[in-house]
PDB file of N, CA and C in Angstrom:
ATOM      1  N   UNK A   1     -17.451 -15.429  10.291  1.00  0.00           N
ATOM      2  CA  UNK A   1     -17.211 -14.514   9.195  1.00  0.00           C
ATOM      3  C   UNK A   1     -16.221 -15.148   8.226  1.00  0.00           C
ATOM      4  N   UNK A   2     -16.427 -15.260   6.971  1.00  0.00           N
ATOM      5  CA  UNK A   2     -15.651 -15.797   5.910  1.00  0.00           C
ATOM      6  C   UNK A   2     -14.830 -14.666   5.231  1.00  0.00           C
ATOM      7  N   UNK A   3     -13.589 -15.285   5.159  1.00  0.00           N
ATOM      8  CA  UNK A   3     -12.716 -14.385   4.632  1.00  0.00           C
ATOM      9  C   UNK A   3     -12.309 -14.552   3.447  1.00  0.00           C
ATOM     10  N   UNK A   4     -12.816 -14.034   2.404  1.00  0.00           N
ATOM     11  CA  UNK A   4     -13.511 -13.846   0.708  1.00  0.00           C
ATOM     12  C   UNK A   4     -11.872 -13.486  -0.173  1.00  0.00           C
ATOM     13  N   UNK A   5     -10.745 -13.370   0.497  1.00  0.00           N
ATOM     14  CA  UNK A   5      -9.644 -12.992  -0.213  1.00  0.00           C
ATOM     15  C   UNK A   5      -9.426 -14.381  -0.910  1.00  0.00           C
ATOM     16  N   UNK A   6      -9.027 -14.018  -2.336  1.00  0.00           N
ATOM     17  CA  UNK A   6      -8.221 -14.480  -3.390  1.00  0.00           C
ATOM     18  C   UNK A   6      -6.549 -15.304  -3.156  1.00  0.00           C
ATOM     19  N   UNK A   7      -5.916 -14.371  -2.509  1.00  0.00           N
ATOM     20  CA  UNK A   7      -4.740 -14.362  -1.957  1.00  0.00           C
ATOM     21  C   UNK A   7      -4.515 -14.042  -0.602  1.00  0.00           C
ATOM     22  N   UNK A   8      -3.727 -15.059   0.125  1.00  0.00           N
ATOM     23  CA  UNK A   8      -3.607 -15.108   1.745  1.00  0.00           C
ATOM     24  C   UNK A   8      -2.258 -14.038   2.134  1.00  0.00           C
ATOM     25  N   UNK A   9      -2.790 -13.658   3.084  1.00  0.00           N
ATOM     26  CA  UNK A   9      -2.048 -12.389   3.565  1.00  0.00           C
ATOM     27  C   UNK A   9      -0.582 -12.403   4.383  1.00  0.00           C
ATOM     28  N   UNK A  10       0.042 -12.030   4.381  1.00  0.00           N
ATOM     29  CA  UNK A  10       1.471 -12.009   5.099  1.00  0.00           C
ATOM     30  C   UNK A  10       1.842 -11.085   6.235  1.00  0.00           C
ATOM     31  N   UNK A  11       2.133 -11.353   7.501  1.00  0.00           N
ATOM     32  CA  UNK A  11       3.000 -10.082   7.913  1.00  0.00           C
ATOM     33  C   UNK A  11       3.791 -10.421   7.203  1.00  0.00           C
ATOM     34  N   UNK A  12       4.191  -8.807   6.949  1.00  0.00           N
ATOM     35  CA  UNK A  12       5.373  -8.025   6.241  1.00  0.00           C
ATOM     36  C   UNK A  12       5.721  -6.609   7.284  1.00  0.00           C
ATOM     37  N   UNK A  13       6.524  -6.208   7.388  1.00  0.00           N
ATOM     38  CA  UNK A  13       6.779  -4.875   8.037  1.00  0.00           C
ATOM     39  C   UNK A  13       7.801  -4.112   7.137  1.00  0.00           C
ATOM     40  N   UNK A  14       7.846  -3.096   6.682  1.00  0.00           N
ATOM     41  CA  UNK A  14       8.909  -2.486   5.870  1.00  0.00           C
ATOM     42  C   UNK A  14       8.306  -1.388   5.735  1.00  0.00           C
ATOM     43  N   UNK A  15       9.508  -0.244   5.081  1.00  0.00           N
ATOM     44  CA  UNK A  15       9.425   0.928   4.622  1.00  0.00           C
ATOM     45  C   UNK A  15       8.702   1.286   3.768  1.00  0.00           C
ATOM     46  N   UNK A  16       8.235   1.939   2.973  1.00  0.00           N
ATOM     47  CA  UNK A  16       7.274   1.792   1.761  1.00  0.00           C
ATOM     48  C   UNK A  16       7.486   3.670   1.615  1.00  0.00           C
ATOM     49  N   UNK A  17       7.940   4.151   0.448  1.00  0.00           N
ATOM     50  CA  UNK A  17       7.456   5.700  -0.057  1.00  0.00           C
ATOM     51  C   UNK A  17       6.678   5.632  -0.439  1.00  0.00           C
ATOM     52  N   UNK A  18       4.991   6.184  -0.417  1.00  0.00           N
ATOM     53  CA  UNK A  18       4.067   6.223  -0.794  1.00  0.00           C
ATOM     54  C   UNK A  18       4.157   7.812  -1.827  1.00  0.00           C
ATOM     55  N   UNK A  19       3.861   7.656  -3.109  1.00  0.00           N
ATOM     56  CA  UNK A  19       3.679   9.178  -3.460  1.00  0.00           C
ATOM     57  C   UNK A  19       2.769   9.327  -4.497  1.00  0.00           C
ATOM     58  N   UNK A  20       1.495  10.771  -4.477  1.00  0.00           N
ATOM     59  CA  UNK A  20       0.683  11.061  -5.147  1.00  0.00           C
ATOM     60  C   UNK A  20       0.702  12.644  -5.055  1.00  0.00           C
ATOM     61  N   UNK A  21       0.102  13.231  -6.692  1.00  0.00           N
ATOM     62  CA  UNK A  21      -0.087  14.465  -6.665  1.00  0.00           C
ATOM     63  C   UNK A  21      -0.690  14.765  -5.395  1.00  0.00           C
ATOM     64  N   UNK A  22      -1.266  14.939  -4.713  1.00  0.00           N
ATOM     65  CA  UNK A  22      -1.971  15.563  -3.784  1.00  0.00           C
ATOM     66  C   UNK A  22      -1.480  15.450  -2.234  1.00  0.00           C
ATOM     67  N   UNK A  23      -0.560  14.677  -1.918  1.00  0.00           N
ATOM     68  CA  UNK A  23       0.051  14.422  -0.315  1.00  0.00           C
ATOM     69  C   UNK A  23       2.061  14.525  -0.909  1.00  0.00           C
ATOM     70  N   UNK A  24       2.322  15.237  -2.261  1.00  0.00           N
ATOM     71  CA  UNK A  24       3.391  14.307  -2.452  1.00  0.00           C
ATOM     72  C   UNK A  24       4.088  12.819  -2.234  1.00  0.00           C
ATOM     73  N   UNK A  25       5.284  13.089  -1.379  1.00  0.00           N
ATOM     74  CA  UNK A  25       6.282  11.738  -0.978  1.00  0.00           C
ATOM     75  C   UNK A  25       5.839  11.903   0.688  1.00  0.00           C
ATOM     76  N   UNK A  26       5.296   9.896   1.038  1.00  0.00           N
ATOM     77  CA  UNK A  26       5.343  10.173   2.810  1.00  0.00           C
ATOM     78  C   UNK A  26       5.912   8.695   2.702  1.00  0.00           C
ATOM     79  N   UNK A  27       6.913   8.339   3.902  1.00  0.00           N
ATOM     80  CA  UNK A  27       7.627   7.071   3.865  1.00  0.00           C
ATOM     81  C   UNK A  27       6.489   6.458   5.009  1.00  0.00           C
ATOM     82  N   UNK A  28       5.935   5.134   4.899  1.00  0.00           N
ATOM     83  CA  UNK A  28       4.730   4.676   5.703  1.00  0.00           C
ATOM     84  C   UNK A  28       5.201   3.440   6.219  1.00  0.00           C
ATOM     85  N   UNK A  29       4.687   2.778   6.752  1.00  0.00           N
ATOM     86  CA  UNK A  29       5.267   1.563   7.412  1.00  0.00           C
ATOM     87  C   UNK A  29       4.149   0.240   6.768  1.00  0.00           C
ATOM     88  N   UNK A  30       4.515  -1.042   6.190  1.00  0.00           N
ATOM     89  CA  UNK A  30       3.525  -1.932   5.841  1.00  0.00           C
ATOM     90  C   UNK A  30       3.206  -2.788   7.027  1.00  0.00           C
ATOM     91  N   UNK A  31       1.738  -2.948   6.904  1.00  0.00           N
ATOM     92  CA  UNK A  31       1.643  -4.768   7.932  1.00  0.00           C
ATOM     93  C   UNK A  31       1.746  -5.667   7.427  1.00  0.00           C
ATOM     94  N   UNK A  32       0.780  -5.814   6.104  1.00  0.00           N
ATOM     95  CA  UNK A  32       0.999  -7.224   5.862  1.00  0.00           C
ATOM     96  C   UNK A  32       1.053  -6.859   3.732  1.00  0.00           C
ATOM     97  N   UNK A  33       1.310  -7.956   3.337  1.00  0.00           N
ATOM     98  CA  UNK A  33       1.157  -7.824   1.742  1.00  0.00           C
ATOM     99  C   UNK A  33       0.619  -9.432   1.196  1.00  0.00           C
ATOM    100  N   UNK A  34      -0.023  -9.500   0.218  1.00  0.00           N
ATOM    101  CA  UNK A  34      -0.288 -10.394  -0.528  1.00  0.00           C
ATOM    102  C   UNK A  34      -0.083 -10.065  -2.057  1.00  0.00           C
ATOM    103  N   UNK A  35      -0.448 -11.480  -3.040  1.00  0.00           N
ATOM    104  CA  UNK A  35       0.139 -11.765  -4.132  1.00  0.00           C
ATOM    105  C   UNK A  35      -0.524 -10.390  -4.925  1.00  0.00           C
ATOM    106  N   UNK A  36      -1.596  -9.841  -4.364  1.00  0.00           N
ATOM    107  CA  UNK A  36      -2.259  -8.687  -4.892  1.00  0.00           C
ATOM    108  C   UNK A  36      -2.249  -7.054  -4.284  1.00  0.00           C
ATOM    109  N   UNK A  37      -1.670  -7.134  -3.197  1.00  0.00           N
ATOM    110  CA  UNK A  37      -2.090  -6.172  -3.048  1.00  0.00           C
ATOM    111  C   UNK A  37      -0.736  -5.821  -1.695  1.00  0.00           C
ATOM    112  N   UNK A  38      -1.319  -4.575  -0.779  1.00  0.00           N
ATOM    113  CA  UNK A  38      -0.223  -4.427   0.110  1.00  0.00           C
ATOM    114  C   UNK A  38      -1.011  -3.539   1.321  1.00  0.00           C
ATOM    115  N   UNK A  39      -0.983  -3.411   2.829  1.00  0.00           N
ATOM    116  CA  UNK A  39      -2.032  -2.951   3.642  1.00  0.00           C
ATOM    117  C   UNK A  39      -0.820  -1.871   4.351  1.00  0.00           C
ATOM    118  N   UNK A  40      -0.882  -0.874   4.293  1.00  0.00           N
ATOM    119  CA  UNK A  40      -0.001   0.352   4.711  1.00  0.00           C
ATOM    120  C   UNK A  40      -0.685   0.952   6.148  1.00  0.00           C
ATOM    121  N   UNK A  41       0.024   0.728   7.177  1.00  0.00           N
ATOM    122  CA  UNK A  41      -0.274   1.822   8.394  1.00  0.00           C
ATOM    123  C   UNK A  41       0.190   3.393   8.204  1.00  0.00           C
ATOM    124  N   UNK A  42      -1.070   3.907   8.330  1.00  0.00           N
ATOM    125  CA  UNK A  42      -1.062   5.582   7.869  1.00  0.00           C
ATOM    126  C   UNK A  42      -2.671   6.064   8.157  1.00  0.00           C
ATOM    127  N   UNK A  43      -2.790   6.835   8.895  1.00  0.00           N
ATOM    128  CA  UNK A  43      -3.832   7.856   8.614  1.00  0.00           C
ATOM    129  C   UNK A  43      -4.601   8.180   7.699  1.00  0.00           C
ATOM    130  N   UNK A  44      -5.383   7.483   7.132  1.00  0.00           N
ATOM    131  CA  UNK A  44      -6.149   7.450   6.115  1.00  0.00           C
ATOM    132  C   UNK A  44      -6.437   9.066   5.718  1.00  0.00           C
ATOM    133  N   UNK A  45      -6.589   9.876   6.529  1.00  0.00           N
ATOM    134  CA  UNK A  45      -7.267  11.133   6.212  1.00  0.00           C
ATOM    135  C   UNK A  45      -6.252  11.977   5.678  1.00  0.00           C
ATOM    136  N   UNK A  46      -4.955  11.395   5.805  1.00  0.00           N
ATOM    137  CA  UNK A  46      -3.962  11.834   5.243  1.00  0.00           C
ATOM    138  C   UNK A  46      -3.294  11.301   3.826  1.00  0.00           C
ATOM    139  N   UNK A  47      -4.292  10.334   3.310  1.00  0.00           N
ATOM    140  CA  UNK A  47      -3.863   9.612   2.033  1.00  0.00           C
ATOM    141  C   UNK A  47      -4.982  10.421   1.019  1.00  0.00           C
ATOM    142  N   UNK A  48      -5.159  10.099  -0.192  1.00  0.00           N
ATOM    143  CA  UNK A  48      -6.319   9.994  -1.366  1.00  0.00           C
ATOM    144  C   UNK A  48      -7.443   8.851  -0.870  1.00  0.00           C
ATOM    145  N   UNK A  49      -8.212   9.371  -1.636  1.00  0.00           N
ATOM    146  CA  UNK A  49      -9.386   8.420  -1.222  1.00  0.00           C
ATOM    147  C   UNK A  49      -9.761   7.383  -1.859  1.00  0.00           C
ATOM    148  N   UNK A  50     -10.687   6.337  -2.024  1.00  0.00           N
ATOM    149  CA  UNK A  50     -11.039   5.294  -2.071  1.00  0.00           C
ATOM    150  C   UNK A  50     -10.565   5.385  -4.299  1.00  0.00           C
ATOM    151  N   UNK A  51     -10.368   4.851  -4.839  1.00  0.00           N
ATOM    152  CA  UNK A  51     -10.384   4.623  -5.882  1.00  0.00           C
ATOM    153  C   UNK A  51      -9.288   5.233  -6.346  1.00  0.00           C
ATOM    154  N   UNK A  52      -8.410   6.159  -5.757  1.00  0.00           N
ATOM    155  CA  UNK A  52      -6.590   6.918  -6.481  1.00  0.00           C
ATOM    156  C   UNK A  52      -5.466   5.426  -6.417  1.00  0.00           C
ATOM    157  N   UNK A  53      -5.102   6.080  -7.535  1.00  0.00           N
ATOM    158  CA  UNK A  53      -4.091   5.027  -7.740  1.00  0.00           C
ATOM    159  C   UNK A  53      -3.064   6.085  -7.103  1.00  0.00           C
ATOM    160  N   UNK A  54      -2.218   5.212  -6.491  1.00  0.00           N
ATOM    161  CA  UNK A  54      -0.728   6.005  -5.803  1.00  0.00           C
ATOM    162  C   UNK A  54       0.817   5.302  -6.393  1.00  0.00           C
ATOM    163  N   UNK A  55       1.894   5.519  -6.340  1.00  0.00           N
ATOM    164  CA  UNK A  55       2.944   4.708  -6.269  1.00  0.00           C
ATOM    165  C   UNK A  55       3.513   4.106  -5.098  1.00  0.00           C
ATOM    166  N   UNK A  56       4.240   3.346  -5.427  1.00  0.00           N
ATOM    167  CA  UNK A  56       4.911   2.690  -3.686  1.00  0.00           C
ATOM    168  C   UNK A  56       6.626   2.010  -4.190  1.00  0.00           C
ATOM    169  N   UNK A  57       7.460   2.428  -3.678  1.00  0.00           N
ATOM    170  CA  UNK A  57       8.535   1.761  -3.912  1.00  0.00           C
ATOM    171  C   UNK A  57       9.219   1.276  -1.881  1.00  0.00           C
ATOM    172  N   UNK A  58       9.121   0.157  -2.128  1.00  0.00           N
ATOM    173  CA  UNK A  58      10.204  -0.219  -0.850  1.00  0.00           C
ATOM    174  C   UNK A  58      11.351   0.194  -0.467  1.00  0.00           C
ATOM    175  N   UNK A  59      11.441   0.705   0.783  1.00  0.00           N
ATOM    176  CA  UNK A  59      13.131   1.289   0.808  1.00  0.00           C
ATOM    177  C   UNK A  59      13.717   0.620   1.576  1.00  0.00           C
ATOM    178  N   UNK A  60      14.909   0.819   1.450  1.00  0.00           N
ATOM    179  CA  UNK A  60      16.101   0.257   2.478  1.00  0.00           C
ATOM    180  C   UNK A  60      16.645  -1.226   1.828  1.00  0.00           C
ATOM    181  N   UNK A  61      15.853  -1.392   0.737  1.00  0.00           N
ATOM    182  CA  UNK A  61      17.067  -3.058   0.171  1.00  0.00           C
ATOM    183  C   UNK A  61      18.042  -2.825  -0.696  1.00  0.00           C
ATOM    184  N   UNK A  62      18.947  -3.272  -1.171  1.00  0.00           N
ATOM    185  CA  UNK A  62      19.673  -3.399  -2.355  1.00  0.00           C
ATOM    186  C   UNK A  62      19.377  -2.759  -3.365  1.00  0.00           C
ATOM    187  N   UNK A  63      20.184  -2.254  -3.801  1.00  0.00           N
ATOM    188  CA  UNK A  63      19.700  -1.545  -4.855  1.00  0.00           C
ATOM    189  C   UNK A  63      18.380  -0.588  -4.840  1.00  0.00           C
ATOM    190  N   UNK A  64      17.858  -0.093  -6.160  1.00  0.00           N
ATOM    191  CA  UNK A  64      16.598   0.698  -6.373  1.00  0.00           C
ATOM    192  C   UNK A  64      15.470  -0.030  -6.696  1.00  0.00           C
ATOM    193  N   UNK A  65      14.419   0.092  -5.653  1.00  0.00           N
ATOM    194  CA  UNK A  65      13.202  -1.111  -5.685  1.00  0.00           C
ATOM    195  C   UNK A  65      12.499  -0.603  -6.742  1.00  0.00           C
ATOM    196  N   UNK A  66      11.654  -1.289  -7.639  1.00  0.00           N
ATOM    197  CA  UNK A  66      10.482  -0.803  -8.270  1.00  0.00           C
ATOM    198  C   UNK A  66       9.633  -0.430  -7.865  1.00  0.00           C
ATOM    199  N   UNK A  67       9.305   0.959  -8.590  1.00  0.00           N
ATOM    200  CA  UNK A  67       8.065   1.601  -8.573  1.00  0.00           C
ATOM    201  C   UNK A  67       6.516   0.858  -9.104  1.00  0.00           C
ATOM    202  N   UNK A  68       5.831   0.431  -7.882  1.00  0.00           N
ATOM    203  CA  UNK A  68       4.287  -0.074  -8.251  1.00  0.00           C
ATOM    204  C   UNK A  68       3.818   0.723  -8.261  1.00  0.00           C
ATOM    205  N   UNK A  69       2.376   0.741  -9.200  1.00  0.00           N
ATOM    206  CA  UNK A  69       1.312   1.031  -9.057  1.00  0.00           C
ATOM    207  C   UNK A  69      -0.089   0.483  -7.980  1.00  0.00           C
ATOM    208  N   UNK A  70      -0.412   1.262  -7.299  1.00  0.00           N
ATOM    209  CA  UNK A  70      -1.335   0.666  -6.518  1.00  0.00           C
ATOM    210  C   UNK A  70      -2.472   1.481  -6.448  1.00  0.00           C
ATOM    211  N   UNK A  71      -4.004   0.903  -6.203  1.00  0.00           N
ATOM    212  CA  UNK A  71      -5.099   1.702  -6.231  1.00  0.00           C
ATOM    213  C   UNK A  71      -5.472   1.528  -4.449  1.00  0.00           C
ATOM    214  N   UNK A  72      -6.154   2.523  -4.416  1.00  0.00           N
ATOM    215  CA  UNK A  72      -6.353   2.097  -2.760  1.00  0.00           C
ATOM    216  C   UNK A  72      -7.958   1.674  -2.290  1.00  0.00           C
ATOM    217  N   UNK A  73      -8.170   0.811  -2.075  1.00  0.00           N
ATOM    218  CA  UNK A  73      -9.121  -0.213  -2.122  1.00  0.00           C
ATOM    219  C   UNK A  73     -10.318  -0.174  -0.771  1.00  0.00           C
ATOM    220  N   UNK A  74      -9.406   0.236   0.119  1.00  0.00           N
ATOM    221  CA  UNK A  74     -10.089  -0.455   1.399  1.00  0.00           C
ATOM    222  C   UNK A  74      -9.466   0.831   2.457  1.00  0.00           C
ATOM    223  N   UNK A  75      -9.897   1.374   2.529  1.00  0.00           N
ATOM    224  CA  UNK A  75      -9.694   2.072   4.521  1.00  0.00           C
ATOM    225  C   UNK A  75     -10.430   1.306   5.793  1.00  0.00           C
ATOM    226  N   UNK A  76      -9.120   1.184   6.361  1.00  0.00           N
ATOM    227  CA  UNK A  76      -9.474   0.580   8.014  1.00  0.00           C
ATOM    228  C   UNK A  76      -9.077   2.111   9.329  1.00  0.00           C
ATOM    229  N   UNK A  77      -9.373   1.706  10.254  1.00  0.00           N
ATOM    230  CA  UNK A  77      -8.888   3.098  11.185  1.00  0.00           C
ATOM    231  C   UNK A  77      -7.758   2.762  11.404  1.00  0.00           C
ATOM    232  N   UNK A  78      -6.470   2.239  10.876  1.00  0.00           N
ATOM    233  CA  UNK A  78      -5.102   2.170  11.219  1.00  0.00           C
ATOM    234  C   UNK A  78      -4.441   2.459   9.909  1.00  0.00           C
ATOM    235  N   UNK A  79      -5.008   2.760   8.634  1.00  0.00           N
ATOM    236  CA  UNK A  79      -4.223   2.130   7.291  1.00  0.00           C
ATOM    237  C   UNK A  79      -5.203   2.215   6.251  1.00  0.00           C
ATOM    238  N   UNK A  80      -4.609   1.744   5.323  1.00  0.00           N
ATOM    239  CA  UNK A  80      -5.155   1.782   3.961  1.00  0.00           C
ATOM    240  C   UNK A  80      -4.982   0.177   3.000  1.00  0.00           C
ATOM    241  N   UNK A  81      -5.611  -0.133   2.517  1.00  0.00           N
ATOM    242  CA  UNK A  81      -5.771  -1.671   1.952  1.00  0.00           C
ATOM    243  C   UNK A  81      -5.074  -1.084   0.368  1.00  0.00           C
ATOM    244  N   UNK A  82      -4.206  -1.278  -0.073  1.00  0.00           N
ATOM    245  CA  UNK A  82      -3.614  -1.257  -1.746  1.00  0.00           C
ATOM    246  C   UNK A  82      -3.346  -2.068  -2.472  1.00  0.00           C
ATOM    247  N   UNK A  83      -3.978  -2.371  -3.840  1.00  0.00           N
ATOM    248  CA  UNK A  83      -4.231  -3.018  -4.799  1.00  0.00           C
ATOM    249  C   UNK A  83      -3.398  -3.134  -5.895  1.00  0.00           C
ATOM    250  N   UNK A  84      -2.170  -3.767  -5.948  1.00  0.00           N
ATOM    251  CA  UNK A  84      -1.684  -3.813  -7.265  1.00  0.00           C
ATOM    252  C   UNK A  84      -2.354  -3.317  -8.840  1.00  0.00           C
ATOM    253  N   UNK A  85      -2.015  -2.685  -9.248  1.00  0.00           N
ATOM    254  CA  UNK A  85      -2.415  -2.202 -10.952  1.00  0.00           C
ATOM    255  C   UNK A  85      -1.822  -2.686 -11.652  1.00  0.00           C
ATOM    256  N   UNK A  86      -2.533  -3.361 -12.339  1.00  0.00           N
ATOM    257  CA  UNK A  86      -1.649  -4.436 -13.576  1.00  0.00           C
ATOM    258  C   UNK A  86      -0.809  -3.098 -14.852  1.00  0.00           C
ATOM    259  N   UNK A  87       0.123  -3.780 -14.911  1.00  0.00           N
ATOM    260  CA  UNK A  87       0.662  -2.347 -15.929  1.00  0.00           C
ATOM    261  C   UNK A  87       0.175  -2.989 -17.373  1.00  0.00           C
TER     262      UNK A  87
END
């Protein structure tokens, strides 16, 4: 099986606030992130569905992280695949 990504993937583990009209604010845990995008462990059935853009800011570093935009791309049964939005 060929793996068709653009950008190679990272563990990452961190905090992440995920927030959208419809679930408000939920703090989620990341696995991995790349130059595009970011893969969040969470209950999919508990997020928006395939095509919502959400926000995401990292918690717990220095200072106040920036607020991304992310679309959500991909559901797996552990998580959700998120897509950077170019501003």
């Amino acid at each position: 099986m060929n793996d068709k990504r653009k950008h190679e993937r990272v563990p990452f583990t961190t905090d992440i606030k995920i927030s959208h009209p419809t679930i408000g604010e939920k703090i989620v845990k990341t696995k991995d992130v790349s130059d595009s995008g970011v893969f969040i462990l969470v209950e999919p059935t508990e997020m928006p569905p395939i095509g919502e853009v959400v926000e995401g800011q990292v918690q717990g570093g220095e200072g106040e992280m920036p607020v991304l935009k992310m679309r959500i791309v991909r559901v797996v049964g552990d998580g959700l695949g998120l897509q950077f939005v170019d501003v």
